[in-house]
Protein backbone atom coordinates (compact mmCIF):
# COMPACT_ATOMS: atom_id res chain seq x y z
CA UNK A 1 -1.87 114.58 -68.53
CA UNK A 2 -5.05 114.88 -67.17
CA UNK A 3 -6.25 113.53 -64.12
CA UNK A 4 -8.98 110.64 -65.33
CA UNK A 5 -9.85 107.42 -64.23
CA UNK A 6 -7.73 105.85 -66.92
CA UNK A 7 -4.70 107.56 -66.26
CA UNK A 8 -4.55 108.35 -62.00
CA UNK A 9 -3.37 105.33 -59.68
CA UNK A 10 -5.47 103.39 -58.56
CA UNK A 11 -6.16 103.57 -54.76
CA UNK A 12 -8.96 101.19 -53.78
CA UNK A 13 -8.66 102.23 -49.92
CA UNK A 14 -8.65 105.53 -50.29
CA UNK A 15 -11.88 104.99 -52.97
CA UNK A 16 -13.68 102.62 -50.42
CA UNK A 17 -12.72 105.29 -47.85
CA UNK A 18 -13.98 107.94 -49.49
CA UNK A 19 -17.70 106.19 -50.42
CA UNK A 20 -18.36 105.05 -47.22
CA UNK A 21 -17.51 108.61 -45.62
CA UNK A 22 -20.07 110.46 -48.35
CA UNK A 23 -22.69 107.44 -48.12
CA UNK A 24 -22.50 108.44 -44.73
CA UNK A 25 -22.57 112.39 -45.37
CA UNK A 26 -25.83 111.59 -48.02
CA UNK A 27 -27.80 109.75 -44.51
CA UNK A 28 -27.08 112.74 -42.57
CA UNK A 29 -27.98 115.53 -44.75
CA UNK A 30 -30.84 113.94 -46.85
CA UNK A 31 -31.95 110.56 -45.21
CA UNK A 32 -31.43 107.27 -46.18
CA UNK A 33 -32.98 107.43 -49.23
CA UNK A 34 -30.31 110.25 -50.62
CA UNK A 35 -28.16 107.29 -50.46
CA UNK A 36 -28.53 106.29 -54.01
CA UNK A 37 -25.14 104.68 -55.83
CA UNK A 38 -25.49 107.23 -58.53
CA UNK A 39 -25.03 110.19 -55.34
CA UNK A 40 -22.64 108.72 -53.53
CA UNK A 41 -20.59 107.99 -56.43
CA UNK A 42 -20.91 111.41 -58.04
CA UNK A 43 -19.85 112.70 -54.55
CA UNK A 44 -16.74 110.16 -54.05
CA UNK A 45 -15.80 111.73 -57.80
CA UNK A 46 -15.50 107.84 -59.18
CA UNK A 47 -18.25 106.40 -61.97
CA UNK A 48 -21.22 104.25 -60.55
CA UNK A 49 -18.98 101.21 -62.01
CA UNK A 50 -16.07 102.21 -59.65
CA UNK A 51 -18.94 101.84 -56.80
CA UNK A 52 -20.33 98.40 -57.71
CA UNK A 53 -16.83 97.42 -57.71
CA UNK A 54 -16.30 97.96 -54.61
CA UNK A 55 -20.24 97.37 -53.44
CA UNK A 56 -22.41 95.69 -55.60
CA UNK A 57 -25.48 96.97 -54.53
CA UNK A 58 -27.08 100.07 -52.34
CA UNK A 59 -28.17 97.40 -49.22
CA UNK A 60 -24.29 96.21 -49.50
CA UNK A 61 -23.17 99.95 -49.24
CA UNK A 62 -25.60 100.84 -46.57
CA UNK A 63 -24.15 97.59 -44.39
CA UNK A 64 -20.57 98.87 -44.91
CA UNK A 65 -21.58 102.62 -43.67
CA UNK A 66 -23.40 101.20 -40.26
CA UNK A 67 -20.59 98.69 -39.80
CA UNK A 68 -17.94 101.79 -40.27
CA UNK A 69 -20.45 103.84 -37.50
CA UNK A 70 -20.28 100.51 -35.35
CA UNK A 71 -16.78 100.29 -35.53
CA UNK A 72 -16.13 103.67 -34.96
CA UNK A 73 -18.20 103.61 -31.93
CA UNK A 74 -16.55 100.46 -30.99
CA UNK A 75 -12.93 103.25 -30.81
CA UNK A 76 -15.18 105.82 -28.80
CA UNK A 77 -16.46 103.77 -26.17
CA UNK A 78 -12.83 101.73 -26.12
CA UNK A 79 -11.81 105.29 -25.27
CA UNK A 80 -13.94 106.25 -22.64
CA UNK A 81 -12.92 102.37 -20.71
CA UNK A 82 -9.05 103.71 -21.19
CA UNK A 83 -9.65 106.65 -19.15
CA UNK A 84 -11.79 105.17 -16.52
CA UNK A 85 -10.22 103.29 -13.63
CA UNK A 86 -13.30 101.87 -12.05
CA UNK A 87 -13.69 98.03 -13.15
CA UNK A 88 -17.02 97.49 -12.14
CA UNK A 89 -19.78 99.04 -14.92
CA UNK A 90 -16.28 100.48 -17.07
CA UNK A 91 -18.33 99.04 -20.25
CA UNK A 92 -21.69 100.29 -19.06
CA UNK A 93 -20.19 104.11 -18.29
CA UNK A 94 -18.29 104.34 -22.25
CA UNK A 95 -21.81 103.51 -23.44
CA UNK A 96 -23.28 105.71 -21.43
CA UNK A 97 -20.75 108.60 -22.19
CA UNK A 98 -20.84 107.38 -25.98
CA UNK A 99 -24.90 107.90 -26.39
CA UNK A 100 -24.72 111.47 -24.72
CA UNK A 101 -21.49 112.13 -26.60
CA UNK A 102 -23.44 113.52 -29.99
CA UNK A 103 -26.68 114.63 -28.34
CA UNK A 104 -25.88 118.67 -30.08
CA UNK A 105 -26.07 117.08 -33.28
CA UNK A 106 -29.16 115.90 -33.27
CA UNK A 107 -30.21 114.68 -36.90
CA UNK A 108 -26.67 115.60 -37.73
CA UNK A 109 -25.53 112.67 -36.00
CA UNK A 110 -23.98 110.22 -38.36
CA UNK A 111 -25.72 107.93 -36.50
CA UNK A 112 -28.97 109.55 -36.82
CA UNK A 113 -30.25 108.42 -40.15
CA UNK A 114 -28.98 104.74 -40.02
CA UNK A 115 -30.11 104.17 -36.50
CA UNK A 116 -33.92 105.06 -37.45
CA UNK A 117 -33.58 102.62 -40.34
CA UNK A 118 -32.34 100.53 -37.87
CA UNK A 119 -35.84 99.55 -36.92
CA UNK A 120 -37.23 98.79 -40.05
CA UNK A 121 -33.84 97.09 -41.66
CA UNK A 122 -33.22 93.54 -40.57
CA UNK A 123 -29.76 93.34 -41.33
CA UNK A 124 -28.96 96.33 -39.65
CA UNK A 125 -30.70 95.37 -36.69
CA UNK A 126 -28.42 91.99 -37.17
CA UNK A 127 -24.70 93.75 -37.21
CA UNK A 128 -26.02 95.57 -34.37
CA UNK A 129 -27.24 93.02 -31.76
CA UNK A 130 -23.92 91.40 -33.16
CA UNK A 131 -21.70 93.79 -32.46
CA UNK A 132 -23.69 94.62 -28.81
CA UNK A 133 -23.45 90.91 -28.30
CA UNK A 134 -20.35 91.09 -28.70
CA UNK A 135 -19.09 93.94 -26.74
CA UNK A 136 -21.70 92.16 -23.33
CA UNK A 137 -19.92 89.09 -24.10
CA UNK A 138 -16.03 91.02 -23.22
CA UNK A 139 -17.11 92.67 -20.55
CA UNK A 140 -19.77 90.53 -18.97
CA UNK A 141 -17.42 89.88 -15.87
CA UNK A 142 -17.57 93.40 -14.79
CA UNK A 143 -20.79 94.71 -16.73
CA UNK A 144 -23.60 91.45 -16.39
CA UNK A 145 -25.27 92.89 -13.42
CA UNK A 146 -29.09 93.57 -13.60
CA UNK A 147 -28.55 97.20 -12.71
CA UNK A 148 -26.12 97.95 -15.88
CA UNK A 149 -28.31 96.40 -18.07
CA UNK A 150 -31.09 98.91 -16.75
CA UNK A 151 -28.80 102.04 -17.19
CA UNK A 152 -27.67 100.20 -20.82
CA UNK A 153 -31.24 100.48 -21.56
CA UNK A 154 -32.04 103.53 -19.93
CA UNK A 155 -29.25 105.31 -21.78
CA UNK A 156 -30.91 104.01 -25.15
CA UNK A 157 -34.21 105.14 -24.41
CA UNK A 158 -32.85 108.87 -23.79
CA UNK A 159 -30.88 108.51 -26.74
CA UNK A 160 -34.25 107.68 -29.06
CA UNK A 161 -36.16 109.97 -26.81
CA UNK A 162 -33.57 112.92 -28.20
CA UNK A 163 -33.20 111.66 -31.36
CA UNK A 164 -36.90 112.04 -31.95
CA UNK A 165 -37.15 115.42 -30.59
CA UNK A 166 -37.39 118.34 -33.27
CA UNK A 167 -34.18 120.09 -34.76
CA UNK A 168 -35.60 123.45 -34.16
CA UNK A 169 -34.95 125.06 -30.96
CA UNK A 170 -32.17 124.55 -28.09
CA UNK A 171 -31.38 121.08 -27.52
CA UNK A 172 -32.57 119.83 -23.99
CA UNK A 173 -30.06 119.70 -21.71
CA UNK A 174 -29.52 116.05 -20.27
CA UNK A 175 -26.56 116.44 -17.96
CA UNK A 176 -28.73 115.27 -14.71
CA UNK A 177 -29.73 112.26 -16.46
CA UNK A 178 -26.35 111.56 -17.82
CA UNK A 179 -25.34 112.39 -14.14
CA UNK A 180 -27.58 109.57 -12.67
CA UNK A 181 -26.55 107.24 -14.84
CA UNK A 182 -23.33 107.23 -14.39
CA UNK A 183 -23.62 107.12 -10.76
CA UNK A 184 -25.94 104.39 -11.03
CA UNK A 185 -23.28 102.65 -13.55
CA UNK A 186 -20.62 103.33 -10.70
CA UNK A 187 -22.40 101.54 -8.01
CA UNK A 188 -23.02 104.87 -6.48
CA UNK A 189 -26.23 106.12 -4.56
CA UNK A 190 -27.81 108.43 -7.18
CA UNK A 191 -27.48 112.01 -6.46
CA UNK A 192 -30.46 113.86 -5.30
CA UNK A 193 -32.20 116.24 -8.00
């Protein structure tokens, strides 16, 4: 019997699963605008009907992908706070150590292509103050000072600063920064450079 959409079990997980990870694939290798239902459906191997089941629309899709990346960022930095033992700036250090994490990927950073539509998407920009929000909001008795927010911000601003830099050539190398940072996230004097 052959394996068609009439005849194999149906597995909506696994489907969503597998749309969401080549939406994703589609932003990284082409853009957002290689996201188009047709593509990610023809690379998830279901029928653009099989999609809008499970989306109804490319904006809906999009949502779900950045919400995925947020979530799975959400695991990395949660990662990062279970092997640090330092209360103070715990939160501030994952993010840190999360934004320098994928800095050889460049543009090949999942996050690349959604993050630079993050500026020009409202709703993006929404689940993503939402989800920062959020994350402040758990650890604001132990990441609210002043100085965090700065190295928060800081730690942004090399991550844009990177992410705008040109895929040709080495990649800089940022290990001082991310050095003084997370000194400066620790409460520590920052190393002379």
């Amino acid at each position: 019997m052959s394996d068609n959409a009439y005849s194999r079990k149906k597995q909506p997980e696994q489907v969503r699963r597998a749309l969401l990870d080549c939406a994703a694939t589609l932003a990284v290798e082409g853009g957002l605008s290689a996201v188009t239902l047709q593509a990610v459906a023809a690379a998830a191997g279901v029928t653009k009907g099989g999609l809008l089941h499970h989306f109804a629309s490319k904006q809906i899709l999009v949502e779900a992908v950045f919400a995925d990346l947020l979530a799975e960022l959400g695991r990395e930095i949660d990662g990062y706070m279970t092997a640090d033992d330092e209360a103070y700036g715990r939160f501030t250090r994952a993010y840190v150590r999360a934004a320098f994490a994928d800095h050889e990927l460049g543009m090949r950073s999942p996050w690349a292509a959604l993050s630079v539509s993050l500026i020009a998407e409202p709703a993006l920009r929404q689940l993503w103050s939402d989800w920062l929000e959020a994350r402040l909001s758990d650890h604001r008795g132990t990441d609210g000072a002043p100085m965090l927010e700065i190295v928060r911000l800081a730690a942004d601003g090399v991550w844009l600063a990177d992410l705008l830099q040109p895929d040709t050539g080495p990649r800089r190398d940022l290990t001082g920064l991310r050095s003084h940072l997370l000194s400066l996230a620790s409460g520590m004097a920052v190393p002379a450079a």
